[in-house]
PDB file of N, CA and C in Angstrom:
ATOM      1  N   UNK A   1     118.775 189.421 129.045  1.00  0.00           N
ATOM      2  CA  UNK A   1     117.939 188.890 130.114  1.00  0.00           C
ATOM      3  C   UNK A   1     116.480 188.775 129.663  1.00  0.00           C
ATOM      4  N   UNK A   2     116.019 189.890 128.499  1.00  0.00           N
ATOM      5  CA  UNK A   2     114.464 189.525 128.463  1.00  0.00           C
ATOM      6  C   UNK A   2     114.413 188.352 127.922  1.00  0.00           C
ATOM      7  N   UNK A   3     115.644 187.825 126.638  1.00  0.00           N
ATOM      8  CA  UNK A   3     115.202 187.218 126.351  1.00  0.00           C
ATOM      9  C   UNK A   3     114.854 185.503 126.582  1.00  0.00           C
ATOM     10  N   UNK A   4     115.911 185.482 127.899  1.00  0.00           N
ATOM     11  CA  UNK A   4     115.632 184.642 128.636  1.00  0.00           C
ATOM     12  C   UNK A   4     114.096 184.224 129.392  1.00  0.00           C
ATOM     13  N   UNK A   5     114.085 185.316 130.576  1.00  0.00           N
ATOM     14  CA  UNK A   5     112.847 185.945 130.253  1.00  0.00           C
ATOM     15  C   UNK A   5     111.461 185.911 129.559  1.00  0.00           C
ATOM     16  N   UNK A   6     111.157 185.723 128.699  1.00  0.00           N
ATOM     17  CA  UNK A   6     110.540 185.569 127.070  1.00  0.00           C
ATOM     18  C   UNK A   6     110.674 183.655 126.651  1.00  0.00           C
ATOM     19  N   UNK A   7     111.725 183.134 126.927  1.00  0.00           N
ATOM     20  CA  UNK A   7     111.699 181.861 126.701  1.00  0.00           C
ATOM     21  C   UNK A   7     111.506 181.144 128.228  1.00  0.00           C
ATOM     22  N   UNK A   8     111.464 181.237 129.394  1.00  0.00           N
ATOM     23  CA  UNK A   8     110.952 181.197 130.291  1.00  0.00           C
ATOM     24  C   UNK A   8     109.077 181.221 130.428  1.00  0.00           C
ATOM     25  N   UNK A   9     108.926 182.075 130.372  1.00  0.00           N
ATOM     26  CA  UNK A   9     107.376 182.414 129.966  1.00  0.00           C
ATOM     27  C   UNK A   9     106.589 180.955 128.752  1.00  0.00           C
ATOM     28  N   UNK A  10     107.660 180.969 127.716  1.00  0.00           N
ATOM     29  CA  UNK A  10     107.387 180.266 126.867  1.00  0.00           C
ATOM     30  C   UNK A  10     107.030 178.806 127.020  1.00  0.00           C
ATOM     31  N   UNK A  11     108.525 178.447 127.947  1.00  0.00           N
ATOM     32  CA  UNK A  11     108.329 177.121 128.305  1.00  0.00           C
ATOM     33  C   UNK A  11     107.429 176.835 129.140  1.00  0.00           C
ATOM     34  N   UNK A  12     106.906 177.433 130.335  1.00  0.00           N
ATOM     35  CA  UNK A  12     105.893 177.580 130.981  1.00  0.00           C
ATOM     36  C   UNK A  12     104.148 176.913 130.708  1.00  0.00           C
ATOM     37  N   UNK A  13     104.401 178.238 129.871  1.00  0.00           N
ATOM     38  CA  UNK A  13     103.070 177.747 129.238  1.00  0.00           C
ATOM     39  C   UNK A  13     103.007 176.662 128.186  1.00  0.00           C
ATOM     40  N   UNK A  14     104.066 176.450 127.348  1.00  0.00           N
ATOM     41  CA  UNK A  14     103.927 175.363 126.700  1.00  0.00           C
ATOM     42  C   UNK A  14     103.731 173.933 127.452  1.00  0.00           C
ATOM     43  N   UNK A  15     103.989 174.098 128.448  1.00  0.00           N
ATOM     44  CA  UNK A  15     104.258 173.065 129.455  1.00  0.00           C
ATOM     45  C   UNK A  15     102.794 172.725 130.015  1.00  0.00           C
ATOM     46  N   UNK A  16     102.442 173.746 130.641  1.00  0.00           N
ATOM     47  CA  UNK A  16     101.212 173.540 130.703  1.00  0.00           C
ATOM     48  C   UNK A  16      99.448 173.446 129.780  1.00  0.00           C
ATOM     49  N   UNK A  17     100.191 174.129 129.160  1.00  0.00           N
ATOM     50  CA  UNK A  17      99.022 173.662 128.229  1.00  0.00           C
ATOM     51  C   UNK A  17      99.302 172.139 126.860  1.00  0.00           C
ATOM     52  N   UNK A  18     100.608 171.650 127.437  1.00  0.00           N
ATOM     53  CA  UNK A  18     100.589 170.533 126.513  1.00  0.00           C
ATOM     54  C   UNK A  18     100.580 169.084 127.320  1.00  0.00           C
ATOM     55  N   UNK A  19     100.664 169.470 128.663  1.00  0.00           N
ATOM     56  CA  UNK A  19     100.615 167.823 129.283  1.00  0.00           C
ATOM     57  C   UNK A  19      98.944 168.031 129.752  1.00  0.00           C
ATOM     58  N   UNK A  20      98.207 168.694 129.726  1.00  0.00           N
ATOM     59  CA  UNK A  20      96.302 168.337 129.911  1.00  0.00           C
ATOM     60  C   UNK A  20      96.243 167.804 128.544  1.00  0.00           C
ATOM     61  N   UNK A  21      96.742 168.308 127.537  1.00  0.00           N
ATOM     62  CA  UNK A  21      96.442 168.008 126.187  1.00  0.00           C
ATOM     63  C   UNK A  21      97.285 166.440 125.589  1.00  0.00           C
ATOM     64  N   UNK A  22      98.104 165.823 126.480  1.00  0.00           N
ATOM     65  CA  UNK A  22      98.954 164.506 126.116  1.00  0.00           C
ATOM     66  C   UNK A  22      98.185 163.681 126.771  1.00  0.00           C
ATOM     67  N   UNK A  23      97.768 164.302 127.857  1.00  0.00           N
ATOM     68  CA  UNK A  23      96.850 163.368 129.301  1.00  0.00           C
ATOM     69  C   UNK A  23      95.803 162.644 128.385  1.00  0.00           C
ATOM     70  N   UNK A  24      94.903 164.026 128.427  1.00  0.00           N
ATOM     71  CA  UNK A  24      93.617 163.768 127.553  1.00  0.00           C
ATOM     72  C   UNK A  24      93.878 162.740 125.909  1.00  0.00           C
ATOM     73  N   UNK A  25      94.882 162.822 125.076  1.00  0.00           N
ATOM     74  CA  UNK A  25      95.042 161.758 123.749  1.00  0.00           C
ATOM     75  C   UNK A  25      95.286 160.999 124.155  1.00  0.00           C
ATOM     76  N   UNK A  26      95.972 160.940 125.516  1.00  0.00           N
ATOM     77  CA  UNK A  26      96.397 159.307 125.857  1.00  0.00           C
ATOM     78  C   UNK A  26      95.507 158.367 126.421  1.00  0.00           C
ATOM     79  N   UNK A  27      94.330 158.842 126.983  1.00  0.00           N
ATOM     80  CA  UNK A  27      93.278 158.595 127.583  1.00  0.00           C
ATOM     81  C   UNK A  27      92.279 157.879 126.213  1.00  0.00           C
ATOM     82  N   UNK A  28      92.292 158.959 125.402  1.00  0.00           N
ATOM     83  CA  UNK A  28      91.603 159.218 124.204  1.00  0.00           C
ATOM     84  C   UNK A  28      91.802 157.880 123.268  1.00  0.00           C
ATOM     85  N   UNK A  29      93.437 157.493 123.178  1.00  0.00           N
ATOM     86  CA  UNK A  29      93.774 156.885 122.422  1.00  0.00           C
ATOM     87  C   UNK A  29      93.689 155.624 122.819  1.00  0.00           C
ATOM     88  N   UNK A  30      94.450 155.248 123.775  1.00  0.00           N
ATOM     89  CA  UNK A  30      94.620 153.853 124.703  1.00  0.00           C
ATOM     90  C   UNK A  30      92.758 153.070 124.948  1.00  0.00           C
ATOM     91  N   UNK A  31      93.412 151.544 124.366  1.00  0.00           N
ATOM     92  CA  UNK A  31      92.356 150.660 124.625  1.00  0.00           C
ATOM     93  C   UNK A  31      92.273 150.593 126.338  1.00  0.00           C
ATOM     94  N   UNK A  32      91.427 150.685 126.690  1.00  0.00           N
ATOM     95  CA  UNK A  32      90.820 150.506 128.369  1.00  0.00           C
ATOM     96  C   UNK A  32      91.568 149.385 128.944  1.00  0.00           C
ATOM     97  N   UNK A  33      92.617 148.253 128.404  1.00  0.00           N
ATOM     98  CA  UNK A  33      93.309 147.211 129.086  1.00  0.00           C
ATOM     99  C   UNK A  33      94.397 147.748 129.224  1.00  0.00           C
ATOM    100  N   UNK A  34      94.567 148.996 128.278  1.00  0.00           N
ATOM    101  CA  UNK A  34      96.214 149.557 128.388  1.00  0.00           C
ATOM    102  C   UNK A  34      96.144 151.039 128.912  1.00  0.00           C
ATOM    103  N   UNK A  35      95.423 151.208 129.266  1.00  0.00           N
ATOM    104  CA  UNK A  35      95.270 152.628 129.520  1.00  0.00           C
ATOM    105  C   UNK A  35      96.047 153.520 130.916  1.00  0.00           C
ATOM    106  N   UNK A  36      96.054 152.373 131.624  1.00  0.00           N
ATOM    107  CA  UNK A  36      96.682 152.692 132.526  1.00  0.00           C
ATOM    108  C   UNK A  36      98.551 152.416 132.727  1.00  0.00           C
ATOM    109  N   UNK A  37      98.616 151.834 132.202  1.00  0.00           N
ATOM    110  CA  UNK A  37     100.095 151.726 131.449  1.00  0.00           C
ATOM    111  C   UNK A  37     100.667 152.468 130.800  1.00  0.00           C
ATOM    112  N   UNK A  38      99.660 153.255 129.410  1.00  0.00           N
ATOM    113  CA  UNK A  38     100.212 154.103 128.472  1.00  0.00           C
ATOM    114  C   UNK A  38     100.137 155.792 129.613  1.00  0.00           C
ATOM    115  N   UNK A  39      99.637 155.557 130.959  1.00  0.00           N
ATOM    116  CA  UNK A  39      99.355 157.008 131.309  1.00  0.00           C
ATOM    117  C   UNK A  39     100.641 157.154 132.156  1.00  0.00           C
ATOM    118  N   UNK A  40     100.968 155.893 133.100  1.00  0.00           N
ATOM    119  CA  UNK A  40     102.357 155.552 133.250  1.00  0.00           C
ATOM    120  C   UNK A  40     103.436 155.526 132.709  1.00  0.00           C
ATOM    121  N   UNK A  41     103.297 155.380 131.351  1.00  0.00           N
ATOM    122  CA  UNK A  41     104.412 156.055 130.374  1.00  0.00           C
ATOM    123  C   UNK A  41     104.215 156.906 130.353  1.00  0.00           C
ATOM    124  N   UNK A  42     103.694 157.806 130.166  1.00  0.00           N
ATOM    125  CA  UNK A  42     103.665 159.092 129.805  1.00  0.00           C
ATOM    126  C   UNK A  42     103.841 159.961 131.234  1.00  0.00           C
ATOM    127  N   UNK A  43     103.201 159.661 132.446  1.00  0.00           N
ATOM    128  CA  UNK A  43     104.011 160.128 133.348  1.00  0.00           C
ATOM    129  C   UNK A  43     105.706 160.166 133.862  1.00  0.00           C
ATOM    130  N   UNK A  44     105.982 159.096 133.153  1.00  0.00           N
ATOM    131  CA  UNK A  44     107.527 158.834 133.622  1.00  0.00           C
ATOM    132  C   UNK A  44     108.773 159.371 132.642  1.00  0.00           C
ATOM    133  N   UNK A  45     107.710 159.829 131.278  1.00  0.00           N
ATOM    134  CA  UNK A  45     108.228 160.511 130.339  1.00  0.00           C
ATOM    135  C   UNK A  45     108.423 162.209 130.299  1.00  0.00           C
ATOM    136  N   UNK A  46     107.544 163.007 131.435  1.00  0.00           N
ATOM    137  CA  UNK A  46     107.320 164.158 130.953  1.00  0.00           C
ATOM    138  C   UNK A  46     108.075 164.136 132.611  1.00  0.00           C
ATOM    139  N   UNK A  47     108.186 163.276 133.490  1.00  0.00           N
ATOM    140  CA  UNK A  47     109.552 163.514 135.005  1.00  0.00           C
ATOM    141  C   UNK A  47     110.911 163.611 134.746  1.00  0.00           C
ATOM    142  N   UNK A  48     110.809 162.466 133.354  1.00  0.00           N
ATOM    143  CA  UNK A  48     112.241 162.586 133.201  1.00  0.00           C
ATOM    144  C   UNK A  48     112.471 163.580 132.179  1.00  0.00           C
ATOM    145  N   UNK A  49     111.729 164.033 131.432  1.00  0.00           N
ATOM    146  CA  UNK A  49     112.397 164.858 131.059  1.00  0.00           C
ATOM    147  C   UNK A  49     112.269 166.710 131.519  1.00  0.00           C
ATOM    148  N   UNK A  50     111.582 166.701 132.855  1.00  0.00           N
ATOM    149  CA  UNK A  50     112.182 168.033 134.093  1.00  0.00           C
ATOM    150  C   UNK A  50     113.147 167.253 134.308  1.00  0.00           C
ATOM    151  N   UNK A  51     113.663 166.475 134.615  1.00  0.00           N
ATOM    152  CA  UNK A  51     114.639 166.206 135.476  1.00  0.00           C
ATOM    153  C   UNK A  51     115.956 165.979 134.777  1.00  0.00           C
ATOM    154  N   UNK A  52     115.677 166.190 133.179  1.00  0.00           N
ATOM    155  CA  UNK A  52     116.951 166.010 132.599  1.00  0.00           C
ATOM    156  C   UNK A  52     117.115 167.351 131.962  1.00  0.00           C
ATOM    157  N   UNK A  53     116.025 168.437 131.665  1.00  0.00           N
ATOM    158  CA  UNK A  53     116.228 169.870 131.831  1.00  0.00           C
ATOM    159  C   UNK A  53     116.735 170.217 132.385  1.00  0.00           C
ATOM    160  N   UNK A  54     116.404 170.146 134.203  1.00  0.00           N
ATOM    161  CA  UNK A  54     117.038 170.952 134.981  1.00  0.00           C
ATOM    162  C   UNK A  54     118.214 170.303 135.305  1.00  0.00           C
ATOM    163  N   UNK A  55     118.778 169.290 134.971  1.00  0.00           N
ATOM    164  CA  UNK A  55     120.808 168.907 134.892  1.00  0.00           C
ATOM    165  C   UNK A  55     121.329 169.997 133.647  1.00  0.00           C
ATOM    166  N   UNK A  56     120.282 170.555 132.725  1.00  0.00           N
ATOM    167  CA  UNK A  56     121.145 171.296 131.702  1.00  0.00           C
ATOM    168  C   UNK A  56     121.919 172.453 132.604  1.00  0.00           C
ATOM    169  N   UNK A  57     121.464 173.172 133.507  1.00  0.00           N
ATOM    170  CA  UNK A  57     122.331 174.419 134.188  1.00  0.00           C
ATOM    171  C   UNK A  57     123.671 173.911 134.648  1.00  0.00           C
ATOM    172  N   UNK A  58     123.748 172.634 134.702  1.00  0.00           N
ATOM    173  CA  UNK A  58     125.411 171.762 135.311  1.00  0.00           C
ATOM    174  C   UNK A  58     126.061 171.758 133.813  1.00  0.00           C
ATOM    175  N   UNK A  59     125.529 171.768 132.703  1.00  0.00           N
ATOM    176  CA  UNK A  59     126.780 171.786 131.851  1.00  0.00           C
ATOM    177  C   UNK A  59     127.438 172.899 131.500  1.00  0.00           C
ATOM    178  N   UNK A  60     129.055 172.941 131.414  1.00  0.00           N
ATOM    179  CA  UNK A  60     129.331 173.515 131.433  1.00  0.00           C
ATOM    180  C   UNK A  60     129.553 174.247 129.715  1.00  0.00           C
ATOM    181  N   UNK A  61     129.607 175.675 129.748  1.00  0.00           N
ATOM    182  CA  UNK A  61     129.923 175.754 128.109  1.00  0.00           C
ATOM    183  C   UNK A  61     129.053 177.120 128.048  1.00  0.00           C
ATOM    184  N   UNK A  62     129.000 177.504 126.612  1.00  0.00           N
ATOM    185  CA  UNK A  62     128.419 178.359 126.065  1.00  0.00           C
ATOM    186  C   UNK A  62     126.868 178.279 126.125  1.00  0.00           C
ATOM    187  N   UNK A  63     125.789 179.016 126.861  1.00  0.00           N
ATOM    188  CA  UNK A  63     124.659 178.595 126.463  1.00  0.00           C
ATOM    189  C   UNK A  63     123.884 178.406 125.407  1.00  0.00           C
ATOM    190  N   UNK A  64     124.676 178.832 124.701  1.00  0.00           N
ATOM    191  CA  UNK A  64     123.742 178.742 122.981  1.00  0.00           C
ATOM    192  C   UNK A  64     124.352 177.216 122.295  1.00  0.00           C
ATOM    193  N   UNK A  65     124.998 177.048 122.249  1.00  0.00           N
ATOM    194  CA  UNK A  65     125.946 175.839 121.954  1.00  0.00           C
ATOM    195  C   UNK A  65     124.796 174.502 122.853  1.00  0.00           C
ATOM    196  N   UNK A  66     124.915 174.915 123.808  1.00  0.00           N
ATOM    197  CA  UNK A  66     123.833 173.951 125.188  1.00  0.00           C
ATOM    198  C   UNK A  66     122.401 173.684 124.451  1.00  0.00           C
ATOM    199  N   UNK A  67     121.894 174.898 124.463  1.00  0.00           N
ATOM    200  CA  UNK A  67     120.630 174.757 124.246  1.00  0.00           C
ATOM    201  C   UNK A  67     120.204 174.153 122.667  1.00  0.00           C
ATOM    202  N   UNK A  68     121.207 174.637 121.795  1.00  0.00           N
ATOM    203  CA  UNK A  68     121.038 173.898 120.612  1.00  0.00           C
ATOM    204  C   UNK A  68     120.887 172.663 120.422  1.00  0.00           C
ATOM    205  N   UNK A  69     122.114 171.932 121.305  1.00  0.00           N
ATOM    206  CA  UNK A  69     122.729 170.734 121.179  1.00  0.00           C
ATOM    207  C   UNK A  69     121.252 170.142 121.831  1.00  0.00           C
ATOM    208  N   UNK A  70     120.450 170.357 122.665  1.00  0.00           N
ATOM    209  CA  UNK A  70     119.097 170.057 123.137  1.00  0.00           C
ATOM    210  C   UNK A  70     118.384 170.043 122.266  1.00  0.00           C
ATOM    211  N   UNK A  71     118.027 170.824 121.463  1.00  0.00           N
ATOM    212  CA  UNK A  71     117.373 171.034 120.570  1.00  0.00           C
ATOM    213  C   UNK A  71     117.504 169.888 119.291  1.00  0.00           C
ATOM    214  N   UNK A  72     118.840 169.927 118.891  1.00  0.00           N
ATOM    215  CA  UNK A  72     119.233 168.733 117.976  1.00  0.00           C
ATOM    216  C   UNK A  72     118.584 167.331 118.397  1.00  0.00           C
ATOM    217  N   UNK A  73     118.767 166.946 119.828  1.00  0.00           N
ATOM    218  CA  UNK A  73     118.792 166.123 120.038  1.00  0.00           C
ATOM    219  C   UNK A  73     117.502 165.439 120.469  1.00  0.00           C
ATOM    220  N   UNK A  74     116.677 166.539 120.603  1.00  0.00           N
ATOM    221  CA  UNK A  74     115.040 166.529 120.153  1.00  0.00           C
ATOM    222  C   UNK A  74     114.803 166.384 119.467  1.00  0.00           C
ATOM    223  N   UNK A  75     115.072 167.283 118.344  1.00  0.00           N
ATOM    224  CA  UNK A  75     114.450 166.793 116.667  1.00  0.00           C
ATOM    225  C   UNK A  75     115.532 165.095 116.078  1.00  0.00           C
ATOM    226  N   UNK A  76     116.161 164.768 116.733  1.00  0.00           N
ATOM    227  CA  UNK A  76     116.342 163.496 116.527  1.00  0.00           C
ATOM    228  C   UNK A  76     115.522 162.332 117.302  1.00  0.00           C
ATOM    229  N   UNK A  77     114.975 162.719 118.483  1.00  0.00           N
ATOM    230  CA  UNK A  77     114.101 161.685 119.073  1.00  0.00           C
ATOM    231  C   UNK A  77     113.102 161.791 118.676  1.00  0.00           C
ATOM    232  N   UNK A  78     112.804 162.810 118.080  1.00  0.00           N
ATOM    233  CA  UNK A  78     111.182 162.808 117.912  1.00  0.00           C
ATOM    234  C   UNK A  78     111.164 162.002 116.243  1.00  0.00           C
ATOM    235  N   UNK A  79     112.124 162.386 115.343  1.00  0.00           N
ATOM    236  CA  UNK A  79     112.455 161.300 113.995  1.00  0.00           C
ATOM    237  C   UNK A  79     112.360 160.116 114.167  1.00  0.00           C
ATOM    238  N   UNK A  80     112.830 159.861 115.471  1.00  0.00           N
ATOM    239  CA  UNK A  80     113.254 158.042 115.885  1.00  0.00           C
ATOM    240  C   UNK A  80     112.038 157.687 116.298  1.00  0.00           C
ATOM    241  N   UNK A  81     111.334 158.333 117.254  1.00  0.00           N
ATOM    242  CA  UNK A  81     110.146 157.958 117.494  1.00  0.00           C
ATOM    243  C   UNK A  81     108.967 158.096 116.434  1.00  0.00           C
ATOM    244  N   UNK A  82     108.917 159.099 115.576  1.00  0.00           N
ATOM    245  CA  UNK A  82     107.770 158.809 114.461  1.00  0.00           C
ATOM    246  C   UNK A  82     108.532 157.457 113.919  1.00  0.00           C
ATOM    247  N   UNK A  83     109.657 157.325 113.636  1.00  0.00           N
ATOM    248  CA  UNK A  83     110.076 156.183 112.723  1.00  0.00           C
ATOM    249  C   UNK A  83     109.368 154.854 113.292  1.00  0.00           C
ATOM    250  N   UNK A  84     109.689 154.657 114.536  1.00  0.00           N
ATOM    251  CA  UNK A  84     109.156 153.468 115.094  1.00  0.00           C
ATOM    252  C   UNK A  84     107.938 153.559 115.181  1.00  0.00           C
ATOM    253  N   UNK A  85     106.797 154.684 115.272  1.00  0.00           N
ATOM    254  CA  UNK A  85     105.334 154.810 115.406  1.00  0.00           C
ATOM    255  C   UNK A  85     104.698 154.432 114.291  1.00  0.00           C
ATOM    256  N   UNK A  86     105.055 154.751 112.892  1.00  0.00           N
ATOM    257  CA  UNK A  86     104.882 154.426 112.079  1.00  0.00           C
ATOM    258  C   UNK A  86     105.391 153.148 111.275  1.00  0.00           C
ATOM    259  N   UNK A  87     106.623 152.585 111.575  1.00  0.00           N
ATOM    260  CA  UNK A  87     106.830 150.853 111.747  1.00  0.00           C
ATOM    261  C   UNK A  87     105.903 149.937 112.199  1.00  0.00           C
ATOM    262  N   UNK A  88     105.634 150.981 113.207  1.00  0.00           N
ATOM    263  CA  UNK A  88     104.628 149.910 114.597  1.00  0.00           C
ATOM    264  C   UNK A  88     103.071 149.703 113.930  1.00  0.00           C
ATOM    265  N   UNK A  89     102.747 150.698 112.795  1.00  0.00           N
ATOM    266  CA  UNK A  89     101.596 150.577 112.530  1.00  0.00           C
ATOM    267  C   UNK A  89     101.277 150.457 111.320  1.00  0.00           C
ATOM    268  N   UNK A  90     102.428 150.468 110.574  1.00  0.00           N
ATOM    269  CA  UNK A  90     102.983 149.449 109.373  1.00  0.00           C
ATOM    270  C   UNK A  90     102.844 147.724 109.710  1.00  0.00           C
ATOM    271  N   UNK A  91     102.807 147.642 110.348  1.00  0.00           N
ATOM    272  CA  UNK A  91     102.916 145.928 111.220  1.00  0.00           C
ATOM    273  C   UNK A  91     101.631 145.662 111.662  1.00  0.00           C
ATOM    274  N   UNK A  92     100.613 146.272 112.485  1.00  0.00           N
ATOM    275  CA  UNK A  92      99.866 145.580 112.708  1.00  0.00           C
ATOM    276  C   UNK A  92      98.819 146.432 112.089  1.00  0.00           C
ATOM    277  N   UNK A  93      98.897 147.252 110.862  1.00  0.00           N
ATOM    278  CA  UNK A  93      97.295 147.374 110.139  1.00  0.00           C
ATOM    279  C   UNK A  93      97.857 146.452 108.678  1.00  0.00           C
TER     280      UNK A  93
END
């Protein structure tokens, strides 16, 4: 249980101290014609993914098996997405 507990706490604060900090680069980053678009992405990005967290307690299975398979499947979006970030800016510099 602590260590649930302990990763609870974790996510928490990671949570909060990383969407002031996505807010603010996106603000930071975005040209002033897109800015409000890229903040709209990024809002609809950090809903859906509470909202596809909290469907993880409906699967059924081993929780370690669960949470991994999350995990995998993070460090594969986030590959796919540098891949295309860096395509994207392969192209227009």
């Amino acid at each position: 249980m602590s260590i649930y507990l302990g990763g609870a706490i974790a996510l928490g604060a990671g949570f909060g101290l990383s969407v002031p900090l996505v807010n603010h680069m996106t603000i930071e980053q975005s040209h002033s014609q897109l800015r409000g678009r890229n903040l709209a992405y990024l809002s609809m990005a950090i809903f859906f993914g509470q909202f596809i967290s909290a469907g993880m307690d409906l699967i059924p299975g081993n929780p370690e098996v669960i949470f991994s398979s999350a995990a995998a499947l993070g460090l594969v979006i986030a590959v796919l997405l540098l891949a295309g970030h860096q395509q994207q800016r392969a192209h227009l510099g």
